[in-house]
C-alpha atoms as a PDB file:
ATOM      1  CA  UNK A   1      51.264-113.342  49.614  1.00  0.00           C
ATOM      2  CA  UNK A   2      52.423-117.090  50.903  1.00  0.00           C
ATOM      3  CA  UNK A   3      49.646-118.756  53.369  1.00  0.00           C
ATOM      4  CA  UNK A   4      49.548-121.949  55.295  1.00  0.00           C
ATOM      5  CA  UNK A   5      51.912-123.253  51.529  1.00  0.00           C
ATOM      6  CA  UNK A   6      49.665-122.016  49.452  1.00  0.00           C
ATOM      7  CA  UNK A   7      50.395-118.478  47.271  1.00  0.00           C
ATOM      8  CA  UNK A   8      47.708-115.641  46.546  1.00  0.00           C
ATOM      9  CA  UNK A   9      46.278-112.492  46.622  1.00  0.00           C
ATOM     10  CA  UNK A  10      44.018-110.401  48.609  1.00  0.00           C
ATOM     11  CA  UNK A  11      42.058-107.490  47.190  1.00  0.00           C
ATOM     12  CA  UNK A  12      40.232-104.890  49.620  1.00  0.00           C
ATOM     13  CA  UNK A  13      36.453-103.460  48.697  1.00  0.00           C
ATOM     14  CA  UNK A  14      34.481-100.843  49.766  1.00  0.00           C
ATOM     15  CA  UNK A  15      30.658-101.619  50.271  1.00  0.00           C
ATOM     16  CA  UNK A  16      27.520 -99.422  50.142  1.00  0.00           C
ATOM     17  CA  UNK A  17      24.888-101.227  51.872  1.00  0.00           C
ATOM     18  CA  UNK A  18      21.498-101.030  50.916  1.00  0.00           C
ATOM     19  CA  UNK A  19      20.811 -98.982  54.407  1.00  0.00           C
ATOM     20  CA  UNK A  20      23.208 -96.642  53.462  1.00  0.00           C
ATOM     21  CA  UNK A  21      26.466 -97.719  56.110  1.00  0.00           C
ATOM     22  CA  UNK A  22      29.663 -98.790  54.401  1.00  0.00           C
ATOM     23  CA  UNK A  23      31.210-101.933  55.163  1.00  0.00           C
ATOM     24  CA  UNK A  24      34.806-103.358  54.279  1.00  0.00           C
ATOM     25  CA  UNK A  25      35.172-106.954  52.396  1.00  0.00           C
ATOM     26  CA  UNK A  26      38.704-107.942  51.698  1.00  0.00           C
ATOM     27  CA  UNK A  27      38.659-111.076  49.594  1.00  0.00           C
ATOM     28  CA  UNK A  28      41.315-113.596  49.390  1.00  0.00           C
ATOM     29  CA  UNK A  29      42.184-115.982  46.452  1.00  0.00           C
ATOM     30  CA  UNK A  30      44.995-118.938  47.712  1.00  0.00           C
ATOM     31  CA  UNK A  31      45.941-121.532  45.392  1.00  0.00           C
ATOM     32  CA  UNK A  32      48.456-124.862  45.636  1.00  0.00           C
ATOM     33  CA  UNK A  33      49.310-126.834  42.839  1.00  0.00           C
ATOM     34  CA  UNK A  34      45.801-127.196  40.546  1.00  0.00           C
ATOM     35  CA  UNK A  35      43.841-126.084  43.407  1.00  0.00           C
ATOM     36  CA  UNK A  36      42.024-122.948  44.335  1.00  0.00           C
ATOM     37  CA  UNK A  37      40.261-121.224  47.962  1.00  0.00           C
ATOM     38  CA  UNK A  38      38.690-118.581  48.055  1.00  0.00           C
ATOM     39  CA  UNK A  39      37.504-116.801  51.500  1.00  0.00           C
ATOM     40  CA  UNK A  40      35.683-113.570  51.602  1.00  0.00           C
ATOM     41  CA  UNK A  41      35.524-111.135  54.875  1.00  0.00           C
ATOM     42  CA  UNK A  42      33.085-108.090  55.755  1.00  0.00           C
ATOM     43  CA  UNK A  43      32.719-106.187  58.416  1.00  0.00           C
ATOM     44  CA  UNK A  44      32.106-102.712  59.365  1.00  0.00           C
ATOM     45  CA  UNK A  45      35.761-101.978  60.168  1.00  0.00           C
ATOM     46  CA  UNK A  46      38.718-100.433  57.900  1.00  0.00           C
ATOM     47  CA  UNK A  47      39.521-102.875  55.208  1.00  0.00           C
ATOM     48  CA  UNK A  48      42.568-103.537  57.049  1.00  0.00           C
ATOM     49  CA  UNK A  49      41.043-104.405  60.207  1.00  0.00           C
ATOM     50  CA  UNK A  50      38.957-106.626  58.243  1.00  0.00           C
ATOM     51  CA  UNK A  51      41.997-108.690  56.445  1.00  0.00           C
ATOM     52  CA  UNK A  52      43.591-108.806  59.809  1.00  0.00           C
ATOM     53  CA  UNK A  53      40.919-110.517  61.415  1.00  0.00           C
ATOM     54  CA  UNK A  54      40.377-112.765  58.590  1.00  0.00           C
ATOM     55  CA  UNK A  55      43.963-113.900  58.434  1.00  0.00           C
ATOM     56  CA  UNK A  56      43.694-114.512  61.999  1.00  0.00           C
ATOM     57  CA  UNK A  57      41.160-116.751  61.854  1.00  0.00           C
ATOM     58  CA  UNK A  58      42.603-118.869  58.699  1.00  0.00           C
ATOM     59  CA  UNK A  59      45.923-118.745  60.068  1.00  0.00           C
ATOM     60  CA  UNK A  60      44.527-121.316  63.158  1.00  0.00           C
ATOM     61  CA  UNK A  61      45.572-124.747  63.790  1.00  0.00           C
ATOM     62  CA  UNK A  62      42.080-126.084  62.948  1.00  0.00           C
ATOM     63  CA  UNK A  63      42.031-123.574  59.565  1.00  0.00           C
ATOM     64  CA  UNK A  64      45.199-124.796  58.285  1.00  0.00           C
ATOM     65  CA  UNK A  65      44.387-128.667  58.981  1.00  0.00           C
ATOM     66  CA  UNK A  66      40.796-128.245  57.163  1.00  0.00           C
ATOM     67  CA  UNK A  67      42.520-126.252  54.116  1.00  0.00           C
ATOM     68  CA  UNK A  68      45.276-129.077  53.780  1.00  0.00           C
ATOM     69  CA  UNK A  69      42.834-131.978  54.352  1.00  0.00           C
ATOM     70  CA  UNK A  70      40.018-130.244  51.375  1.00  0.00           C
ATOM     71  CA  UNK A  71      42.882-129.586  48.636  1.00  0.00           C
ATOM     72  CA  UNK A  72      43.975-132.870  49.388  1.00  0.00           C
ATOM     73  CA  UNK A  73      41.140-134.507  48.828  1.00  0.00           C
ATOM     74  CA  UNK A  74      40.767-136.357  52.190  1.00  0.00           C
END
């Protein structure tokens, strides 16, 4: 997967929570050059759901200028 310049991987998981529910968590491992994020998402959705609305939400203006302004040290 290619993100905001950066290449990765997502992996889905299925949760048993200690109430007995299942939740979703997808978890998603970007790096650039030397340098690694990782973001992790959970909800009570479909895993898919769950990616979607995480990718969403890094895929923002204000996401992508935080990401490029950590792994670049400013």
């Amino acid at each position: 997967m290619d993100f905001a310049a950066m290449q990765g991987r997502i992996r889905h998981y299925d949760l048993d929570m200690p109430d007995g529910t299942r939740h979703a968590a997808a978890g998603l491992a970007l790096s650039r050059r030397c340098d690694l994020l990782v973001a992790v998402a959970q909800g009570a959705g479909e895993a898919n759901a769950v990616q979607r609305a995480a990718l969403v939400f890094l895929e923002t203006e204000e996401m992508k200028q935080w990401m490029a302004a950590t792994l670049d040290g400013r």
